[in-house]
PDB file of N, CA and C in Angstrom:
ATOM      1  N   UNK A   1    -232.927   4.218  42.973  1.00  0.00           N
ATOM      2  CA  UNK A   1    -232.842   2.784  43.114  1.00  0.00           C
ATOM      3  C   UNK A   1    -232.253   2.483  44.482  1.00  0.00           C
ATOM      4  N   UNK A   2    -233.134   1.528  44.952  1.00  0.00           N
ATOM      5  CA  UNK A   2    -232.514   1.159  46.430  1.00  0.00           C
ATOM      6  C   UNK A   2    -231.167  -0.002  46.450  1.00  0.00           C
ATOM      7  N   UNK A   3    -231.003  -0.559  47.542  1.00  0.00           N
ATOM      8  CA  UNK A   3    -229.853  -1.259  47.940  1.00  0.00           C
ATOM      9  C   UNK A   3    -230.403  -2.836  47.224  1.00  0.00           C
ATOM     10  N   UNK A   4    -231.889  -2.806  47.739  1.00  0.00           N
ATOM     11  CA  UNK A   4    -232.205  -4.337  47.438  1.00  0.00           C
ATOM     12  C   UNK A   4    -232.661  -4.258  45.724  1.00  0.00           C
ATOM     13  N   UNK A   5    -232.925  -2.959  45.344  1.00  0.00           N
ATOM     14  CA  UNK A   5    -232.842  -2.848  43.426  1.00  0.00           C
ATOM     15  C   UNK A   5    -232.120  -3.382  43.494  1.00  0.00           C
ATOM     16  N   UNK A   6    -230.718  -2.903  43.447  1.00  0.00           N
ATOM     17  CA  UNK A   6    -229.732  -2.759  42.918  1.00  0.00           C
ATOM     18  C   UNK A   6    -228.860  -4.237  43.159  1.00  0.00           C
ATOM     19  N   UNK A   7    -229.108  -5.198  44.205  1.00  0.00           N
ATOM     20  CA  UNK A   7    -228.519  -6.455  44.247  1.00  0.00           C
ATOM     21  C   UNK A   7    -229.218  -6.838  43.700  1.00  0.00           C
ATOM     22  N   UNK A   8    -230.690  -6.847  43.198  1.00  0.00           N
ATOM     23  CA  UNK A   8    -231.783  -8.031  42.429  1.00  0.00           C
ATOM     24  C   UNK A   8    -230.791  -7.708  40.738  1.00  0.00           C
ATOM     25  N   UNK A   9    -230.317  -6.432  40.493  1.00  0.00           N
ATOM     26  CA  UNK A   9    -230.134  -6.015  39.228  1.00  0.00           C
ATOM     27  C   UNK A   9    -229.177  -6.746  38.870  1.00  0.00           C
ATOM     28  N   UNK A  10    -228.156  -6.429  39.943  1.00  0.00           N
ATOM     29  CA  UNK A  10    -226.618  -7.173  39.890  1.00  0.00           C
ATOM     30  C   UNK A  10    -226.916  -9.109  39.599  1.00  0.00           C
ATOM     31  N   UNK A  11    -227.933  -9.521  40.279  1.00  0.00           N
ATOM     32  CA  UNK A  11    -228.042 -11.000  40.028  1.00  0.00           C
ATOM     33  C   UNK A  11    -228.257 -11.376  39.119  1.00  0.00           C
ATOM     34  N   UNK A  12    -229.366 -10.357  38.565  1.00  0.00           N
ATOM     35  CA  UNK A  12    -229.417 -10.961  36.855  1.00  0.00           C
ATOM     36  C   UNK A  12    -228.654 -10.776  36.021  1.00  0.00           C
ATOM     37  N   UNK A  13    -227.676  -9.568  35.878  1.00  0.00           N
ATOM     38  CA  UNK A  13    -227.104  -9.336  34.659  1.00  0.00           C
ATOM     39  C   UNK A  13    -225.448 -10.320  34.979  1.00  0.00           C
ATOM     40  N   UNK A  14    -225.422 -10.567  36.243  1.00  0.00           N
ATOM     41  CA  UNK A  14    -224.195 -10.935  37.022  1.00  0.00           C
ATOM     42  C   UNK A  14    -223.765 -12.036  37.384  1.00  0.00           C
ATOM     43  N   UNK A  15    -223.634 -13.528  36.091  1.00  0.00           N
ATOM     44  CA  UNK A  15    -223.398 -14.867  36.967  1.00  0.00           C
ATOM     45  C   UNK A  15    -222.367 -15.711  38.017  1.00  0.00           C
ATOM     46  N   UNK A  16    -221.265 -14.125  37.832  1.00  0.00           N
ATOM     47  CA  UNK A  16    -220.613 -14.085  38.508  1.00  0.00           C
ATOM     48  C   UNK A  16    -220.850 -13.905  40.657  1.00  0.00           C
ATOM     49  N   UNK A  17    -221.935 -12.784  40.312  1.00  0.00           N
ATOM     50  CA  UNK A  17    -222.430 -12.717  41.618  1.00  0.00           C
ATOM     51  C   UNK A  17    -222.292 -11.555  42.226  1.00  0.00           C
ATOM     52  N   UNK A  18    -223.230 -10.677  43.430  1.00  0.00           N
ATOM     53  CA  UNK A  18    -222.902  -9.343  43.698  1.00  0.00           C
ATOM     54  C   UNK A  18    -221.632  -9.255  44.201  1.00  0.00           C
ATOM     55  N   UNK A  19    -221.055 -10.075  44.936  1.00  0.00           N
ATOM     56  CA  UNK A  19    -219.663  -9.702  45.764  1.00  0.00           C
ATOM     57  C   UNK A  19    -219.033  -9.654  44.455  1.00  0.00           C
ATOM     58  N   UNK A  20    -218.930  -9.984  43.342  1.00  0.00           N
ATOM     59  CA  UNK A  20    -217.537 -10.327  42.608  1.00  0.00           C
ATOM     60  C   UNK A  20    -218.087  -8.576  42.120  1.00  0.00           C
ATOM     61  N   UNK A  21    -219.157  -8.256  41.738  1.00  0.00           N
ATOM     62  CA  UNK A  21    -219.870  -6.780  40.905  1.00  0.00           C
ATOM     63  C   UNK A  21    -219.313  -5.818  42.006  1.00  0.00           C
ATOM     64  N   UNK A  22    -219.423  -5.952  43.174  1.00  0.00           N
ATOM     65  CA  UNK A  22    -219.215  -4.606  44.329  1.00  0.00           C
ATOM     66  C   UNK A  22    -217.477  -4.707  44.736  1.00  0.00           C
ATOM     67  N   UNK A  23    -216.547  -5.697  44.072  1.00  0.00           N
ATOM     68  CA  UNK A  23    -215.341  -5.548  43.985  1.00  0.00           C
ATOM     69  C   UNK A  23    -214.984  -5.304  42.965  1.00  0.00           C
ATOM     70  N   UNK A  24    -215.226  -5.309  41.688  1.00  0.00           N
ATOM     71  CA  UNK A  24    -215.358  -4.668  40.343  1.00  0.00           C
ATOM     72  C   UNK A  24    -215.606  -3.376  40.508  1.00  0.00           C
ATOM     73  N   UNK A  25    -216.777  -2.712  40.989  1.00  0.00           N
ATOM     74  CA  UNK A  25    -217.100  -1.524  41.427  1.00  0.00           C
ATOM     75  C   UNK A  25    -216.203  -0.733  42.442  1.00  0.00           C
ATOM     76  N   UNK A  26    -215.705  -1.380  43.287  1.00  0.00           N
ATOM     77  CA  UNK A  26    -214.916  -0.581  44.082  1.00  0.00           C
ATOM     78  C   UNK A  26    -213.942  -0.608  43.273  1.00  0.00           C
ATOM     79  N   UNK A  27    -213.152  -1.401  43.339  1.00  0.00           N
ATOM     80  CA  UNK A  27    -211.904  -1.202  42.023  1.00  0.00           C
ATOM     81  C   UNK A  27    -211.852  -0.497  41.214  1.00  0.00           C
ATOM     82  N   UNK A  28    -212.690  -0.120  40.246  1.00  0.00           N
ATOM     83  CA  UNK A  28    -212.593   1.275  39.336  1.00  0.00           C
ATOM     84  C   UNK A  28    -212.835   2.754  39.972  1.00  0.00           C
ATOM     85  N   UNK A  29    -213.719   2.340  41.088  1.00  0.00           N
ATOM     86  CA  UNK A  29    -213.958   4.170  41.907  1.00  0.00           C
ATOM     87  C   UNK A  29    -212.497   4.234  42.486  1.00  0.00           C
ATOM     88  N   UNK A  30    -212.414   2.919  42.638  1.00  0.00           N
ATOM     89  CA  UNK A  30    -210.754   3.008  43.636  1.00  0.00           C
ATOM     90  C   UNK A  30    -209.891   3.715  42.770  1.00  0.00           C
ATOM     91  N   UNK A  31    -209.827   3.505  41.517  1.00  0.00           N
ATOM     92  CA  UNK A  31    -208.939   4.218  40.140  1.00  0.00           C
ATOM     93  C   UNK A  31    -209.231   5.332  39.813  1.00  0.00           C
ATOM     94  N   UNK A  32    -210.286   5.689  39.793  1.00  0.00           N
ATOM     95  CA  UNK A  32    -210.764   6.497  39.172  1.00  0.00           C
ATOM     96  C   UNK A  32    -210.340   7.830  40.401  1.00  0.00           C
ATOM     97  N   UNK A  33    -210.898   7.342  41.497  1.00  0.00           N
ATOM     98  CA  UNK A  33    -210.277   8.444  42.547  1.00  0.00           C
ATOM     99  C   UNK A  33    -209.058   8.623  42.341  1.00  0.00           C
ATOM    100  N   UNK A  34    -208.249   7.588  42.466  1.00  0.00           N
ATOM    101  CA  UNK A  34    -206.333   8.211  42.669  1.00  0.00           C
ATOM    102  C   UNK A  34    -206.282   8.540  41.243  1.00  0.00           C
ATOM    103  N   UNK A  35    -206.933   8.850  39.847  1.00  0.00           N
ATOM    104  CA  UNK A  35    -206.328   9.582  38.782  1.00  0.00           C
ATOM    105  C   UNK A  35    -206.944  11.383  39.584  1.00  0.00           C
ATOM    106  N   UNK A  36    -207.482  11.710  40.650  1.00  0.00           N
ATOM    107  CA  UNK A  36    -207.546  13.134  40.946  1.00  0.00           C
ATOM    108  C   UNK A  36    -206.787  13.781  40.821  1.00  0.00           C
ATOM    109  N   UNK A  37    -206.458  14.978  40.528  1.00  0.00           N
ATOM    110  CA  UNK A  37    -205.299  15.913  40.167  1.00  0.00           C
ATOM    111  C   UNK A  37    -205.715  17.134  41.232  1.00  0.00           C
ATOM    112  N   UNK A  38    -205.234  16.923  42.572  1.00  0.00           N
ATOM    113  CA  UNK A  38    -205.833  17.823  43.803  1.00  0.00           C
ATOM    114  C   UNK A  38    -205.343  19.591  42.841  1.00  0.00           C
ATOM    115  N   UNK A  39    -206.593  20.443  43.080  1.00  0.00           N
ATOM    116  CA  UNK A  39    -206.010  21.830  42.787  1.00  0.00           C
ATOM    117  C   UNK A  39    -205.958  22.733  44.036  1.00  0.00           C
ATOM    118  N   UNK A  40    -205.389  24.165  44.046  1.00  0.00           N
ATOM    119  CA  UNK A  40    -205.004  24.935  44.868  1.00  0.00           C
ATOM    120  C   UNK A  40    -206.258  25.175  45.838  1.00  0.00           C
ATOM    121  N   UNK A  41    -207.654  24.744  45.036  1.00  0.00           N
ATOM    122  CA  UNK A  41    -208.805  26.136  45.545  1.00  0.00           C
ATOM    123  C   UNK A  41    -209.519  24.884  46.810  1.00  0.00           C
ATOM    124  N   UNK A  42    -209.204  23.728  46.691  1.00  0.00           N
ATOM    125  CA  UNK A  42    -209.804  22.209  47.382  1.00  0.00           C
ATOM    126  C   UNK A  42    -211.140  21.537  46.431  1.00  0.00           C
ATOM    127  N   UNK A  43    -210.582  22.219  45.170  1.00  0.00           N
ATOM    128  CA  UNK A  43    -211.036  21.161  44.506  1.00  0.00           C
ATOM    129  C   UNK A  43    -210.041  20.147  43.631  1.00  0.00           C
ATOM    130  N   UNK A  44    -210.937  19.156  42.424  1.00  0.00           N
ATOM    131  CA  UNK A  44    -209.830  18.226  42.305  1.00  0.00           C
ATOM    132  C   UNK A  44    -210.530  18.623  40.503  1.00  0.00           C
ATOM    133  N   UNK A  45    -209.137  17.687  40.035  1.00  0.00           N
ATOM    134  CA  UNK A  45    -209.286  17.680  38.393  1.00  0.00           C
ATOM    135  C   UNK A  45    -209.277  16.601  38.109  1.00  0.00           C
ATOM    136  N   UNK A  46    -209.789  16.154  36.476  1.00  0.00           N
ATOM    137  CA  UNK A  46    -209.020  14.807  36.263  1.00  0.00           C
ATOM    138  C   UNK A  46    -208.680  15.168  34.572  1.00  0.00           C
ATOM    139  N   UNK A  47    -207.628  14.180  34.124  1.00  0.00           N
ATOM    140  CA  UNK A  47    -206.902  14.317  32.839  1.00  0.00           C
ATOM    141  C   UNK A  47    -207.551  13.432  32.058  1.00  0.00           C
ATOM    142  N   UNK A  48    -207.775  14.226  30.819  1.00  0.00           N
ATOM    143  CA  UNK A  48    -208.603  13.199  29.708  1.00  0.00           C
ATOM    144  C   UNK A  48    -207.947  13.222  28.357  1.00  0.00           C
ATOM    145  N   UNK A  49    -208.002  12.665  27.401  1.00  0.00           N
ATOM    146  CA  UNK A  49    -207.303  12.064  26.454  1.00  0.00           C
ATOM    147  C   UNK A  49    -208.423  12.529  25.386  1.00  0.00           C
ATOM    148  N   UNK A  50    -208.229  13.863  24.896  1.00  0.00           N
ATOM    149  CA  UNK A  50    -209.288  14.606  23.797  1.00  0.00           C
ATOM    150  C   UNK A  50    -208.760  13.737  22.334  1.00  0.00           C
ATOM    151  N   UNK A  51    -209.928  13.258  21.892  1.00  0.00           N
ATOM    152  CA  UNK A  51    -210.083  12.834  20.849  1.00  0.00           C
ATOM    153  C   UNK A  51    -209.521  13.783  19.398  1.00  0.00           C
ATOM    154  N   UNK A  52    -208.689  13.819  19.257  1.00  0.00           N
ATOM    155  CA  UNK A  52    -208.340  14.600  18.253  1.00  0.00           C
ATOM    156  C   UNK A  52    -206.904  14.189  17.770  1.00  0.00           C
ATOM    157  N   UNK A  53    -206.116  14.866  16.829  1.00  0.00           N
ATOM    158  CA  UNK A  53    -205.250  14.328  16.006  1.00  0.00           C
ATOM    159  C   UNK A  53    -204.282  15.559  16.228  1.00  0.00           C
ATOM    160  N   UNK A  54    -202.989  15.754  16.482  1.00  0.00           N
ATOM    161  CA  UNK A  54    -202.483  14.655  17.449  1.00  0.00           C
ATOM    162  C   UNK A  54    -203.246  14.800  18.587  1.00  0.00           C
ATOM    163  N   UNK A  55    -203.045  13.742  19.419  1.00  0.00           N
ATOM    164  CA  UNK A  55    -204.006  13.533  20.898  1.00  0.00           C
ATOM    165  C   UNK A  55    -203.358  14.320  21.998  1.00  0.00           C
ATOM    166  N   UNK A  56    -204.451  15.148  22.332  1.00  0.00           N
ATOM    167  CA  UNK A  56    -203.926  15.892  23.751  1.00  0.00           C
ATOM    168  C   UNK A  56    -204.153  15.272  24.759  1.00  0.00           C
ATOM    169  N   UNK A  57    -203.793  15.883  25.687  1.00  0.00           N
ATOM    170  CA  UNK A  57    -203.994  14.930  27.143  1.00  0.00           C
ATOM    171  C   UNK A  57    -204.473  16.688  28.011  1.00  0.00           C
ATOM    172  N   UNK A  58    -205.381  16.764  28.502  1.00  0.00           N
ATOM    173  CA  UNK A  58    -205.510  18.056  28.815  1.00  0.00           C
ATOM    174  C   UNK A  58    -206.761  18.108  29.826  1.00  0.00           C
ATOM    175  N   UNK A  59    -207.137  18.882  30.985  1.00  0.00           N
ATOM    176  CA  UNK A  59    -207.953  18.727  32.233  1.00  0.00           C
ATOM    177  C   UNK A  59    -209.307  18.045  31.473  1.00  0.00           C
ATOM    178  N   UNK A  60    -210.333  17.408  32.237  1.00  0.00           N
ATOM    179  CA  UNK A  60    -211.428  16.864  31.623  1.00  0.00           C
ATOM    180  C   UNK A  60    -212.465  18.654  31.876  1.00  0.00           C
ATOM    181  N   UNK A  61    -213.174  18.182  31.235  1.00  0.00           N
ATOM    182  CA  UNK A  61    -214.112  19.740  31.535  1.00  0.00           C
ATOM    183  C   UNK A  61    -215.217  19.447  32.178  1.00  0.00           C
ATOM    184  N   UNK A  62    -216.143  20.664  32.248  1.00  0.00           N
ATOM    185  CA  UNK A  62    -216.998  19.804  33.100  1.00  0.00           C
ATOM    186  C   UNK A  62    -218.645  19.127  32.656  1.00  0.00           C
ATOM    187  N   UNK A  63    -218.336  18.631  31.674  1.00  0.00           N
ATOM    188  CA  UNK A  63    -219.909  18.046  31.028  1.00  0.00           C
ATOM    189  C   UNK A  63    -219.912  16.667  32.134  1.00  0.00           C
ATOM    190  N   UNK A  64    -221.548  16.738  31.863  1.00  0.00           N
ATOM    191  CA  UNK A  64    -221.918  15.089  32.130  1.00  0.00           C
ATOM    192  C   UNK A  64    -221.332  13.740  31.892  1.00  0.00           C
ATOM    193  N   UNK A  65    -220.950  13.786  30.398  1.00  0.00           N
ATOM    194  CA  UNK A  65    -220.945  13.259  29.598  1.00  0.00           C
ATOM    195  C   UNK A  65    -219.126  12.644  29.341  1.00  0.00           C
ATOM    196  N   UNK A  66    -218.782  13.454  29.128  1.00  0.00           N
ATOM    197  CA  UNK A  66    -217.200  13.414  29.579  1.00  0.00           C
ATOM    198  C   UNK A  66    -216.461  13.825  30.158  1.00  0.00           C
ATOM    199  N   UNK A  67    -216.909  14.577  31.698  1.00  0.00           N
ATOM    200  CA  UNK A  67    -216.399  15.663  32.268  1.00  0.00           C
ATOM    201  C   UNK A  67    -216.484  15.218  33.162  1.00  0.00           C
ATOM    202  N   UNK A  68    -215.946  16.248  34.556  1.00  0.00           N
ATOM    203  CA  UNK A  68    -215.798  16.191  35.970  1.00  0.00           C
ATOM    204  C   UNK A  68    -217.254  15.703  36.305  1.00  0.00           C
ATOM    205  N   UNK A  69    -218.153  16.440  36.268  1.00  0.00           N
ATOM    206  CA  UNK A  69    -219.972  16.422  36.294  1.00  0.00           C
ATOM    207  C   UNK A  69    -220.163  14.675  36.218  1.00  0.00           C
ATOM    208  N   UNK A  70    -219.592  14.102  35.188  1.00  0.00           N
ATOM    209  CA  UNK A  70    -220.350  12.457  34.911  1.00  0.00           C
ATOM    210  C   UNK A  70    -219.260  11.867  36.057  1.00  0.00           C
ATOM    211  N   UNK A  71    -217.834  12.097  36.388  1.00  0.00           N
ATOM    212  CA  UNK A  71    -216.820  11.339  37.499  1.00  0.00           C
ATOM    213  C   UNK A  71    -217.483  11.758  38.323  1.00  0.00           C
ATOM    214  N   UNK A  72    -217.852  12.748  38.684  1.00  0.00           N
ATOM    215  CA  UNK A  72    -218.331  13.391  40.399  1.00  0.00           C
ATOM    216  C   UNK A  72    -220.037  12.304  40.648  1.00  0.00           C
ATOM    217  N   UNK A  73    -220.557  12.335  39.840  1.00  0.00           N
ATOM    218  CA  UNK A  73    -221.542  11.382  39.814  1.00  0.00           C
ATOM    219  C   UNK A  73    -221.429  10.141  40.372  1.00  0.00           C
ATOM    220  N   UNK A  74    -220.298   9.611  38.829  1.00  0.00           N
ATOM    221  CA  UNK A  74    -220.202   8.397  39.120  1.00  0.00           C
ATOM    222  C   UNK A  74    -219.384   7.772  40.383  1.00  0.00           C
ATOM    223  N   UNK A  75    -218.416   8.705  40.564  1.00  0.00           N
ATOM    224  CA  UNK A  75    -217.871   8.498  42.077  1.00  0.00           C
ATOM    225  C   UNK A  75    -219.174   8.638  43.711  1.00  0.00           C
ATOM    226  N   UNK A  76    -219.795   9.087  43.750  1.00  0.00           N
ATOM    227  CA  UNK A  76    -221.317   9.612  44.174  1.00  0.00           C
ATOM    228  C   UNK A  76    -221.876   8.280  44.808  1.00  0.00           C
ATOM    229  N   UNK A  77    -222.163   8.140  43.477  1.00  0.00           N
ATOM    230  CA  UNK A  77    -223.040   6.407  43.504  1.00  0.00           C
ATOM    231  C   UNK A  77    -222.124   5.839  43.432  1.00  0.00           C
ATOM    232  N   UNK A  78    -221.165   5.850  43.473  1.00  0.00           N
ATOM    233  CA  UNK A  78    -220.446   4.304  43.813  1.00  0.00           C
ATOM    234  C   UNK A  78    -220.207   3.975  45.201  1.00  0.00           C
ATOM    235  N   UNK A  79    -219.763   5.204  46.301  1.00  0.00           N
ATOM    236  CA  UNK A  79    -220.239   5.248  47.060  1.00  0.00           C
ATOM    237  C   UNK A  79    -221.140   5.437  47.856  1.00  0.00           C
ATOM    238  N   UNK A  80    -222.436   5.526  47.213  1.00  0.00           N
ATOM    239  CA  UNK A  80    -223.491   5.182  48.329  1.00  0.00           C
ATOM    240  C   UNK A  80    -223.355   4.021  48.266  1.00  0.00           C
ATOM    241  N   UNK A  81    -223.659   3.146  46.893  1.00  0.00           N
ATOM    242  CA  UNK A  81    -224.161   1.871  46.634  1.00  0.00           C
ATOM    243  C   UNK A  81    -222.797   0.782  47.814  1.00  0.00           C
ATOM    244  N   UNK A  82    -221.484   1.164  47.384  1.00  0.00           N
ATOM    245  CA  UNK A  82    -220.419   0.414  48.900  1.00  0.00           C
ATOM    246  C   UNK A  82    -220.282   0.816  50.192  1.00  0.00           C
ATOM    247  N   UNK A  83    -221.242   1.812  49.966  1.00  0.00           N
ATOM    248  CA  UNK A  83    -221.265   2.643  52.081  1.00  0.00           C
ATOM    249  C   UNK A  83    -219.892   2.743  52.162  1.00  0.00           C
ATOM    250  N   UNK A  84    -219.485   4.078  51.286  1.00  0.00           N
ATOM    251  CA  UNK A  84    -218.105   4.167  51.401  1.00  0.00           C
ATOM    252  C   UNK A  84    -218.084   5.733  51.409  1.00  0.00           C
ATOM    253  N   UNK A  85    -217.888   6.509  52.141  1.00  0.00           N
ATOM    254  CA  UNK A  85    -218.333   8.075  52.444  1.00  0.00           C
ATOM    255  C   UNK A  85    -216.940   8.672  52.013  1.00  0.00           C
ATOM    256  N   UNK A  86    -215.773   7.808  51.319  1.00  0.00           N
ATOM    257  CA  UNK A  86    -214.831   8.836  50.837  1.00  0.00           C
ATOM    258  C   UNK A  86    -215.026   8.772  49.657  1.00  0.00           C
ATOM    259  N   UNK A  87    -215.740   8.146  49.079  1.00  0.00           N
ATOM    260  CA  UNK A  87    -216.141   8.481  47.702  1.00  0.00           C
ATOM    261  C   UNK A  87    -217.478   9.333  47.285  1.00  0.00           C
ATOM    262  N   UNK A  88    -218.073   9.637  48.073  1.00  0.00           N
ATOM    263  CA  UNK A  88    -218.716  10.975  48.292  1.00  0.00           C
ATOM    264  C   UNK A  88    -218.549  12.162  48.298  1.00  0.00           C
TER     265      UNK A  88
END
């Protein structure tokens, strides 16, 4: 999806408007980055909250789905879509 998808997308679902969607968007990559947990090797971790009884709090793993794999993504595209190359 291109730049001009992706603002036609934002207009419709968005009556708020793209600027208010691409400060929404930065704001959570913005979060989502500083929860990184830098490791020794230059890579990074992040802490997830495993569904279970009692609740652990323990590294995310690496699925799509709930893992490093779906943050590394979603951090990815968030910066292409804000031309923001530290979220890359």
């Amino acid at each position: 999806m291109g730049a001009d998808e992706f603002e036609d997308e934002v207009r419709l679902l968005s009556p708020a408007g793209p600027a208010d969607v691409a400060a929404l968007l930065r704001h959570c990559a913005d979060q989502v980055a500083a929860l990184a947990v830098p490791q020794e090797t230059d890579a990074v971790v992040w802490a997830r909250l495993w569904e279970q009884i009692p609740a652990l709090i323990a590294p995310a793993g690496p699925g799509l789905y709930y893992g490093s794999s779906g943050i590394a993504v979603f951090l990815a595209e968030a910066g292409r879509v804000l031309d923001d190359p530290r979220l890359l």
